[in-house]
C-alpha atoms as a PDB file:
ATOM      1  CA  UNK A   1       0.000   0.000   0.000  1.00  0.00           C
ATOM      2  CA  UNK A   2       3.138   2.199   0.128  1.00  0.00           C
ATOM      3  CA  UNK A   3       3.824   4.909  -2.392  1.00  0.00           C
ATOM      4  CA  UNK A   4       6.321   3.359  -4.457  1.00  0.00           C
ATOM      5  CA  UNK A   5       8.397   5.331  -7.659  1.00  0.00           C
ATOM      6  CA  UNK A   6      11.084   3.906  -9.733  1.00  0.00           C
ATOM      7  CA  UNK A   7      14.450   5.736  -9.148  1.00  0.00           C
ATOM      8  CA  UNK A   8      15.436   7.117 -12.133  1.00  0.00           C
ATOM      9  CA  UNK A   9      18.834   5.398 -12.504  1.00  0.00           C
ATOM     10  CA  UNK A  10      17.044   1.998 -12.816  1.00  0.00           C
ATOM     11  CA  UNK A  11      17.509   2.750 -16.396  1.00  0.00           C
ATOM     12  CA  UNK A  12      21.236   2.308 -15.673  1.00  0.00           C
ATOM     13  CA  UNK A  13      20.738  -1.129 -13.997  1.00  0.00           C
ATOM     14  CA  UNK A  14      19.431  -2.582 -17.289  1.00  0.00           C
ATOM     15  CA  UNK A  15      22.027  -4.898 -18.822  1.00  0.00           C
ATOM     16  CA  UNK A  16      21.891  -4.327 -22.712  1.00  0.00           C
ATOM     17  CA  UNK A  17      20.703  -7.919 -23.319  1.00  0.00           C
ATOM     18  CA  UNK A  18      17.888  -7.202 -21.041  1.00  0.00           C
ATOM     19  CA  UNK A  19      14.649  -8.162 -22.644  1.00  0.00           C
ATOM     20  CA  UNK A  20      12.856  -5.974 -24.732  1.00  0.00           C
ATOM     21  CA  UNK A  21       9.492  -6.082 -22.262  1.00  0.00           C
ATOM     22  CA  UNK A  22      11.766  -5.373 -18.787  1.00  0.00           C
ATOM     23  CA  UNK A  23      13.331  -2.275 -20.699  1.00  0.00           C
ATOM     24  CA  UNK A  24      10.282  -1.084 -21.793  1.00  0.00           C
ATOM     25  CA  UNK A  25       8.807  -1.539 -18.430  1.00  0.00           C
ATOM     26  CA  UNK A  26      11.759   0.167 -17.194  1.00  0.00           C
ATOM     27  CA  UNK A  27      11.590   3.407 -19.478  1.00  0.00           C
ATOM     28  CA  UNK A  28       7.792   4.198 -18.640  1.00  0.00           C
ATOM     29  CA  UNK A  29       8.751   3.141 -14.657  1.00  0.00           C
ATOM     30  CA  UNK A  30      11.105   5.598 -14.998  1.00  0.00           C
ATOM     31  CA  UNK A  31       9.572   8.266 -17.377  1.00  0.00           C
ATOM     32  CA  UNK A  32       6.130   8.043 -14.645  1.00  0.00           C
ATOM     33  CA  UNK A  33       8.840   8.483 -11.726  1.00  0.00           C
ATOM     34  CA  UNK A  34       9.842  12.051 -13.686  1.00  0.00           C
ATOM     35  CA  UNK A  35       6.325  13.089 -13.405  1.00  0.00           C
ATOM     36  CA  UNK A  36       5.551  12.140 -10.028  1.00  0.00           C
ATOM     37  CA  UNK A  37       3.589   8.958 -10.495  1.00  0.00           C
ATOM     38  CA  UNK A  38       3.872   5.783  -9.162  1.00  0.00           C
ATOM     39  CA  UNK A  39       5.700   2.897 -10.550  1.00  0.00           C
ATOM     40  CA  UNK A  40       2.320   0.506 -10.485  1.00  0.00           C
ATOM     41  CA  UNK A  41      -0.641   2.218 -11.621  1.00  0.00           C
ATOM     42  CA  UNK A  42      -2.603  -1.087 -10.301  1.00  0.00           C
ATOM     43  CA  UNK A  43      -1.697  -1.266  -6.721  1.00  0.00           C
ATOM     44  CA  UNK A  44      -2.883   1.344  -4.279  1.00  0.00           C
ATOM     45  CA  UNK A  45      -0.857   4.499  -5.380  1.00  0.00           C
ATOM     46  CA  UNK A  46      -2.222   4.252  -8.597  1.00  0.00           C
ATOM     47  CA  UNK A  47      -5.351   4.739  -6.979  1.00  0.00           C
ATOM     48  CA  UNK A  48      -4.904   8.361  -5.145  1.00  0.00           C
ATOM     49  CA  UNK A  49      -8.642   9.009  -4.202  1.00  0.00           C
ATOM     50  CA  UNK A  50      -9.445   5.164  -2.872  1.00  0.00           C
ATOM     51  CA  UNK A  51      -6.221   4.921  -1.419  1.00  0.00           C
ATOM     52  CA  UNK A  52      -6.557   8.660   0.920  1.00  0.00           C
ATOM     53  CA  UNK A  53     -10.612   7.246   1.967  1.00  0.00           C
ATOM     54  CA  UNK A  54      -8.865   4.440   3.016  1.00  0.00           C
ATOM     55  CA  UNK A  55      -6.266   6.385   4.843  1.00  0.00           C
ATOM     56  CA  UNK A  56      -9.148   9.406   5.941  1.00  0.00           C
ATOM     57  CA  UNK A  57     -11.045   6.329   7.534  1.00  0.00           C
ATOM     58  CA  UNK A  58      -8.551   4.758   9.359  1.00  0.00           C
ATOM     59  CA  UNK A  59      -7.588   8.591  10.937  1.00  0.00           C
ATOM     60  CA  UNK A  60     -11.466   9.401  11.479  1.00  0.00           C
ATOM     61  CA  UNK A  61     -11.749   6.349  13.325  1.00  0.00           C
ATOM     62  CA  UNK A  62      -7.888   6.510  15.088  1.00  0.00           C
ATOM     63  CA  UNK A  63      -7.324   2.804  14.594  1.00  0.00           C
ATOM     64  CA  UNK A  64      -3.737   2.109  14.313  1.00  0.00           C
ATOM     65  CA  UNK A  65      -3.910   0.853  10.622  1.00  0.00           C
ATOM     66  CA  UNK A  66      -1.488  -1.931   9.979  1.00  0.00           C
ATOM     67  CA  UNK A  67      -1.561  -3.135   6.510  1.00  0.00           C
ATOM     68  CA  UNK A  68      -0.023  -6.717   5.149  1.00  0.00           C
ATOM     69  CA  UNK A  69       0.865  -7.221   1.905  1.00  0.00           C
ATOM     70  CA  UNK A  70       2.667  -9.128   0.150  1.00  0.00           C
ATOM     71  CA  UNK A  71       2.556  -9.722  -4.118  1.00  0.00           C
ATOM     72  CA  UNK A  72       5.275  -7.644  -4.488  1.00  0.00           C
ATOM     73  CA  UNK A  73       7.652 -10.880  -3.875  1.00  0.00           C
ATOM     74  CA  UNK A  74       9.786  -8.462  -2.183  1.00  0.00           C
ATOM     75  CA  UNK A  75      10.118  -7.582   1.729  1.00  0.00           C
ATOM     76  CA  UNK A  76       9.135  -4.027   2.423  1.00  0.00           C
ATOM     77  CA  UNK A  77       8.328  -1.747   5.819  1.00  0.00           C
ATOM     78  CA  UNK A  78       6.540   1.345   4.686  1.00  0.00           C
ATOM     79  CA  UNK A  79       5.114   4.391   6.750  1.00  0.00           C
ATOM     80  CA  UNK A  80       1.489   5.449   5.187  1.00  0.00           C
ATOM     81  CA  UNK A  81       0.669   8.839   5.414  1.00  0.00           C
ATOM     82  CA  UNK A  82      -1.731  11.794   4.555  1.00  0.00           C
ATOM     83  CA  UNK A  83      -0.502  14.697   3.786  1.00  0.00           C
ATOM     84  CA  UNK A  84       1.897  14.513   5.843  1.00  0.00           C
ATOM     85  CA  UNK A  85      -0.082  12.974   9.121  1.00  0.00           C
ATOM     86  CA  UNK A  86       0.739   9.300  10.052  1.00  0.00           C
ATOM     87  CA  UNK A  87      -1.815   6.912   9.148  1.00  0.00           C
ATOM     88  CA  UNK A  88      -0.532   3.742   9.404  1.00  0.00           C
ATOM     89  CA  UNK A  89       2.539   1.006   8.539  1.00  0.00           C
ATOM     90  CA  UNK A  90       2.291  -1.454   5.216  1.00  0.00           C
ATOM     91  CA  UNK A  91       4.023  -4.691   6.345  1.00  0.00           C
ATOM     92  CA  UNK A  92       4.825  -6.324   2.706  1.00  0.00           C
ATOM     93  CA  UNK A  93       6.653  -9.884   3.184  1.00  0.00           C
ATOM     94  CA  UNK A  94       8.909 -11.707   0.911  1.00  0.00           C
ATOM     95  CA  UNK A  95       7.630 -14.588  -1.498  1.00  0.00           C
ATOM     96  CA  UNK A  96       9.253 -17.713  -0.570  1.00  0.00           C
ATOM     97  CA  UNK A  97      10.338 -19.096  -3.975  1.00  0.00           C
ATOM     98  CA  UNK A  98       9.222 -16.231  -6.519  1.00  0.00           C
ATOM     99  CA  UNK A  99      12.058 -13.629  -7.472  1.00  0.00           C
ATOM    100  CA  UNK A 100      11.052 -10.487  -7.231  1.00  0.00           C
ATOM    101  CA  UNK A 101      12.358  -6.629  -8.173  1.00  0.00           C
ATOM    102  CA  UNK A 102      16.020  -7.735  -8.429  1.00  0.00           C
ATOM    103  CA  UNK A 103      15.395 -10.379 -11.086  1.00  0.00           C
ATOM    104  CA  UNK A 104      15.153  -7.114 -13.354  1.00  0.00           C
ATOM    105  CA  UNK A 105      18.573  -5.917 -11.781  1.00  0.00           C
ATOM    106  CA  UNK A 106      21.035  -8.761 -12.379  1.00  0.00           C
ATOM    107  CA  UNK A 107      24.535  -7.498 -11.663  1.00  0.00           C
ATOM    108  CA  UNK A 108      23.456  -4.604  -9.779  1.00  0.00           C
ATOM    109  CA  UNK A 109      24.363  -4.929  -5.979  1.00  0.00           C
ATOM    110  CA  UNK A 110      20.682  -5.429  -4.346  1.00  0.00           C
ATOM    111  CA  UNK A 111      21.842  -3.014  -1.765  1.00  0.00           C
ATOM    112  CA  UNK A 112      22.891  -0.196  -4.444  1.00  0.00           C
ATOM    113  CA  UNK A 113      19.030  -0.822  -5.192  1.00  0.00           C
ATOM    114  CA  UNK A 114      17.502  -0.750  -1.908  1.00  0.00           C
ATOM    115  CA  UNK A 115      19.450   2.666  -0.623  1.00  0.00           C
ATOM    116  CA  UNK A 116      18.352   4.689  -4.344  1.00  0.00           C
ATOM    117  CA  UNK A 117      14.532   2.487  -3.781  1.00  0.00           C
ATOM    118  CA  UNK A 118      14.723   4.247  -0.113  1.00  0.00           C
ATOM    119  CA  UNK A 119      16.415   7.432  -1.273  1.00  0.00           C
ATOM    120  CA  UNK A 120      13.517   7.898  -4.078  1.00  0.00           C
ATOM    121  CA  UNK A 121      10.552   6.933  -1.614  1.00  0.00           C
ATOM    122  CA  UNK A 122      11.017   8.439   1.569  1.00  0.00           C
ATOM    123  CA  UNK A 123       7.975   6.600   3.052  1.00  0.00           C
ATOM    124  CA  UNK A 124       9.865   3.567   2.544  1.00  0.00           C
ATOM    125  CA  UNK A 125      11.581   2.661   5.577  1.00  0.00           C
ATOM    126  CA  UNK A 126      13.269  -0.337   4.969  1.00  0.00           C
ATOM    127  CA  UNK A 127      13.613  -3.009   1.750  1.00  0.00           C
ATOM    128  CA  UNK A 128      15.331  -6.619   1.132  1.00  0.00           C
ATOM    129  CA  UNK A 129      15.184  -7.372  -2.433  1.00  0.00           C
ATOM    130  CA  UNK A 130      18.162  -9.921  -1.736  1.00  0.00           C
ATOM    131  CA  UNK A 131      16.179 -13.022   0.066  1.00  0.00           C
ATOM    132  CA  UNK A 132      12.845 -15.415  -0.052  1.00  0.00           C
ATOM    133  CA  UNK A 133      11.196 -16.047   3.026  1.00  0.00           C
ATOM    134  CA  UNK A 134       8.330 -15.420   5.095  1.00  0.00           C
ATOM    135  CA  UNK A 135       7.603 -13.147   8.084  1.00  0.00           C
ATOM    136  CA  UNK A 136       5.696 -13.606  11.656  1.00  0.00           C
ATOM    137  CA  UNK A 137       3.587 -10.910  13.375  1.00  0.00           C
ATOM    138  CA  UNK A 138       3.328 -10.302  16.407  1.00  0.00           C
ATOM    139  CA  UNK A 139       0.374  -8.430  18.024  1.00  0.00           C
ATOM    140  CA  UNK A 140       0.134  -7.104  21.550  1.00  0.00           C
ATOM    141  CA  UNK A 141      -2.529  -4.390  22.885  1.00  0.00           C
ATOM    142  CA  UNK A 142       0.825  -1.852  22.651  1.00  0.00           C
ATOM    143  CA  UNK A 143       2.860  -2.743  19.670  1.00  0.00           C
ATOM    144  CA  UNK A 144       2.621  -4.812  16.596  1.00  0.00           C
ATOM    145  CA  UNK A 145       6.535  -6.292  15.345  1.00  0.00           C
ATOM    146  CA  UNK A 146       6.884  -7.564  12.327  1.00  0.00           C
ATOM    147  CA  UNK A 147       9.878 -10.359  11.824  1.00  0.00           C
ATOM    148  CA  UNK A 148      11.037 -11.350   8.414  1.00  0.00           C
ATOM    149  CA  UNK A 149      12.607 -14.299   8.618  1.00  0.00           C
ATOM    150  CA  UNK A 150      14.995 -15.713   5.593  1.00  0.00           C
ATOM    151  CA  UNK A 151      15.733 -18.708   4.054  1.00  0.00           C
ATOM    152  CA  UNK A 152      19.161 -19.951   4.148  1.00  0.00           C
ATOM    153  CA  UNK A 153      18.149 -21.526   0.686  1.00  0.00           C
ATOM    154  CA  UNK A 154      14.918 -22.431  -1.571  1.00  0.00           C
ATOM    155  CA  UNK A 155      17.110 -24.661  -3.625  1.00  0.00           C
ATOM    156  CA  UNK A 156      16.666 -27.240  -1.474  1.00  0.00           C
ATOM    157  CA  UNK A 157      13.999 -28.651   1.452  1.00  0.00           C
ATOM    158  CA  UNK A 158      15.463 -26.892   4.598  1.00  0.00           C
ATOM    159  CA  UNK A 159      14.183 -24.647   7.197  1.00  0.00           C
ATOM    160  CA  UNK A 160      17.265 -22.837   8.006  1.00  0.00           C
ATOM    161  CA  UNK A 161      17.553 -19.041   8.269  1.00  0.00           C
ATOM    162  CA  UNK A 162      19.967 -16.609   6.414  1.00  0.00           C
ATOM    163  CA  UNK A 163      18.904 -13.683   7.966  1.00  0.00           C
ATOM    164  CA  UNK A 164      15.696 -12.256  10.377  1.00  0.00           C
ATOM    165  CA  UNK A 165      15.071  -8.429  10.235  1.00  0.00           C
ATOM    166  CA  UNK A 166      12.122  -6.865  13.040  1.00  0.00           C
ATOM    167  CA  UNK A 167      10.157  -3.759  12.837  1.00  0.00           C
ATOM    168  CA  UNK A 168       7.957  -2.072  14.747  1.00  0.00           C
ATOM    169  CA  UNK A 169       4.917  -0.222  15.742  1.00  0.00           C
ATOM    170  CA  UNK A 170       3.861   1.367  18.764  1.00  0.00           C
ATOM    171  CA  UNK A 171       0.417   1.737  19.402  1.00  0.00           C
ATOM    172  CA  UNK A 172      -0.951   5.572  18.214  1.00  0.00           C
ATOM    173  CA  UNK A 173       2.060   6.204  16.647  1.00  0.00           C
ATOM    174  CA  UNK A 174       1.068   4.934  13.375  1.00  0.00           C
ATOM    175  CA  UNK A 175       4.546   4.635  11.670  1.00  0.00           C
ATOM    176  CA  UNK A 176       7.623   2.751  12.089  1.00  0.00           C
ATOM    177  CA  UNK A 177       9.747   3.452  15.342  1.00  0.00           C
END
């Protein structure tokens, strides 16, 4: 549910035997980014009026709006906001087996991608487009943590972790701490 804009020097990250589709892709992720629009015209950004009556609602009501998400096949931790007031936190998980963002970026450093991802969407508080896994939530009546936890491998049957990451949020403070 984040806002989420291509960096403009993803056209850079293109290899020159990149398909045809992903460059294309690229130039009008890119060429939207100039203009101020979102990457993904069918997630929630590319719905501006649906997407602020959802976040209105969840103000009007003061309900410490956590969103999950998770098609992007990428881990994400985004604040939501309304011009400019906190509204809530977009957990988006990892897929387990399904590449996601950086299959587009091969022999780019997934970090260099992450920091300009971060750099170009400021609501965007954290991203791992290096790892498959899954994440647990935890709720309390004070805070709600999100761990994502990474595989060690989908290559083969195993259950060992690479990495965990945990963010939070504190109840009324609708964002990240």
């Amino acid at each position: 549910m984040g806002s989420f804009a291509l960096p403009l020097e993803a056209r850079a990250w293109l290899r020159a035997d990149a398909p045809e589709p992903v460059k294309r892709l690229t130039a009008i992720g890119a060429a939207a980014s100039e203009v101020g629009l979102p990457l993904n015209l069918d997630a929630w950004d590319g719905y501006p009026a649906a997407r602020d009556r959802l976040l209105r609602s969840a103000l009007d009501a003061d309900s410490n709006l956590l969103v999950l998400s998770g098609d992007s096949h990428n881990g994400w931790a985004f604040d939501l906001d309304l011009a400019g007031t906190p509204a809530g936190a977009d957990f988006a998980v990892h897929s387990v087996t399904s590449p996601g963002l950086e299959a587009y970026t091969p022999g780019v450093a997934p970090a260099e991608v992450e920091r300009a991802l971060r750099a170009r969407n400021p609501a965007l508080k954290w991203a791992d487009l290096q790892r498959r896994g899954y994440m647990a939530l935890t709720l309390t009546r004070e805070r709600a943590v999100g761990e994502w936890l990474s595989l060690d491998t989908v290559r083969t049957r195993s259950t060992k972790l690479a990495a965990r990451h945990a963010m939070s949020v504190t109840r009324g403070a609708n964002r990240f701490a």
